[in-house]
C-alpha atoms as a PDB file:
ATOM      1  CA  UNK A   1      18.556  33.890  44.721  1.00  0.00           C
ATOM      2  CA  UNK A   2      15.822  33.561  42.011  1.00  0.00           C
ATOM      3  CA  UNK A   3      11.558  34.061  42.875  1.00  0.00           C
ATOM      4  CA  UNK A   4       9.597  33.075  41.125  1.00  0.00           C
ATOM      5  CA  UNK A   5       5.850  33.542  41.449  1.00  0.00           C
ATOM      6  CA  UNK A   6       3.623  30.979  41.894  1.00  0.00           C
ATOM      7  CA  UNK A   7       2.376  30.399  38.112  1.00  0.00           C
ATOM      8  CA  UNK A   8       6.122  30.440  36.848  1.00  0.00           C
ATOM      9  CA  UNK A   9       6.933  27.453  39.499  1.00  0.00           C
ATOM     10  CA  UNK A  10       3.627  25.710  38.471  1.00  0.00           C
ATOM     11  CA  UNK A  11       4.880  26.054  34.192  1.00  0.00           C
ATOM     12  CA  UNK A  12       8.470  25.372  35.281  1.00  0.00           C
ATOM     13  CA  UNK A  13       7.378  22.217  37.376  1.00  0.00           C
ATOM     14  CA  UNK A  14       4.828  21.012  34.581  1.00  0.00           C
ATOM     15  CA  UNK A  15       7.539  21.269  32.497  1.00  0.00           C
ATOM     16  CA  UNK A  16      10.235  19.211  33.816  1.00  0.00           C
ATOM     17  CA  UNK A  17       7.476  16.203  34.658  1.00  0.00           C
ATOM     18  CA  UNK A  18       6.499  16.217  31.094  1.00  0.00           C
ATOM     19  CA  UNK A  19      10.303  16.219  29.966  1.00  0.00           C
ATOM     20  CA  UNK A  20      10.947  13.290  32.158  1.00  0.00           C
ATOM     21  CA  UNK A  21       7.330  12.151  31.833  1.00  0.00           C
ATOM     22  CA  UNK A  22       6.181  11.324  35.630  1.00  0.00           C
ATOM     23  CA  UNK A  23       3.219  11.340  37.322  1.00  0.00           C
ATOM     24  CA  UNK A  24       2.359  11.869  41.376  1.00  0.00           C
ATOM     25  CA  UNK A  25       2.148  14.381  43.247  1.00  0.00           C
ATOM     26  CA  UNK A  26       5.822  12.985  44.983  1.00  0.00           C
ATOM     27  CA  UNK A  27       7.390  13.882  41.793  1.00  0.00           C
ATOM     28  CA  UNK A  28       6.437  17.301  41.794  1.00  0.00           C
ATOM     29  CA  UNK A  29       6.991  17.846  45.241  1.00  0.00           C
ATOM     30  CA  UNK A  30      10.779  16.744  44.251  1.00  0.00           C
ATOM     31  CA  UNK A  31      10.946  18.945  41.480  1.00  0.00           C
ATOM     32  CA  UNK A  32       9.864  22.163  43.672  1.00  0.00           C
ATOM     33  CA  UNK A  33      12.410  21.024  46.257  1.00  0.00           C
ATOM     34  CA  UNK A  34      15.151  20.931  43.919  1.00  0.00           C
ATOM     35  CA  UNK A  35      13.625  23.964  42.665  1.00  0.00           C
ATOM     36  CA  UNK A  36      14.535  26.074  45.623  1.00  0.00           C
ATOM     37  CA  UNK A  37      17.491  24.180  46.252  1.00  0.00           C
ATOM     38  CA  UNK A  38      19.307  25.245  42.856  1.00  0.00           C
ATOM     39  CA  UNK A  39      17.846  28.397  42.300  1.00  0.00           C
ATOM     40  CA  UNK A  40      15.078  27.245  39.796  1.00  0.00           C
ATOM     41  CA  UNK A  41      18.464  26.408  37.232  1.00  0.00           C
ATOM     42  CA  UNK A  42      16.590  24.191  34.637  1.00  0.00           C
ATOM     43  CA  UNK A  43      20.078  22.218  33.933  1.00  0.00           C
ATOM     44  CA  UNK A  44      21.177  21.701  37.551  1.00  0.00           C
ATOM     45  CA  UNK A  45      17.472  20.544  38.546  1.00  0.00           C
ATOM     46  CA  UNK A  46      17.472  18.438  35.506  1.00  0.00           C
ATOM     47  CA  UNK A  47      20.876  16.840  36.820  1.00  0.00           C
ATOM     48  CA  UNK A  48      19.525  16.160  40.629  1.00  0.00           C
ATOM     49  CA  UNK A  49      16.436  15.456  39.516  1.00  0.00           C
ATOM     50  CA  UNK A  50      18.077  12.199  37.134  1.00  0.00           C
ATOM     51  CA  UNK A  51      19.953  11.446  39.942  1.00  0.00           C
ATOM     52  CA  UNK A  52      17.665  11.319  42.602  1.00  0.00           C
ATOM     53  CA  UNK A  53      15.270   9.180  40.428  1.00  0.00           C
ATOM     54  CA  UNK A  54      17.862   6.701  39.647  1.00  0.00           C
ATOM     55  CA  UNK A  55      18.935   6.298  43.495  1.00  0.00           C
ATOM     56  CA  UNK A  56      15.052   5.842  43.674  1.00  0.00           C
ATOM     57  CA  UNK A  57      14.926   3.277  41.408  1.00  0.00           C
ATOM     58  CA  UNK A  58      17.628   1.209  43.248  1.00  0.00           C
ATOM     59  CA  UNK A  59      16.567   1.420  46.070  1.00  0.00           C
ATOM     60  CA  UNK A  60      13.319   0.343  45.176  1.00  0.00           C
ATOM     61  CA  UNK A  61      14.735  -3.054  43.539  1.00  0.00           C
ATOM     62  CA  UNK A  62      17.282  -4.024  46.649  1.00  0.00           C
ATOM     63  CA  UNK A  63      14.752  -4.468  49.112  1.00  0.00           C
END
């Protein structure tokens, strides 16, 4: 399992919600989550992270 120290999951997190370009506080909550849940793997959080934005989305717009 990969730690990382606070500063690297700050750059790594600021990273990702520029890539994607979101805002909130959420977002990066979701990113740190996913984070820790895929061992900080910048493809495999990239891949949830679509996903999980997309479900989002939808489920937004049906209700």
């Amino acid at each position: 399992m990969v730690e990382l120290d606070k500063e690297q999951e700050k750059a790594f997190i600021d990273a990702m919600m520029e890539a994607n370009d979101l805002k909130g506080a959420s977002k990066k909550r979701m990113i740190k989550f996913l984070g820790n849940k895929y061992d900080w793997d910048q493809h495999r959080v990239q891949f949830r992270l679509t996903r999980a934005l997309i479900a989002e989305r939808y489920a937004a717009s049906s209700h």
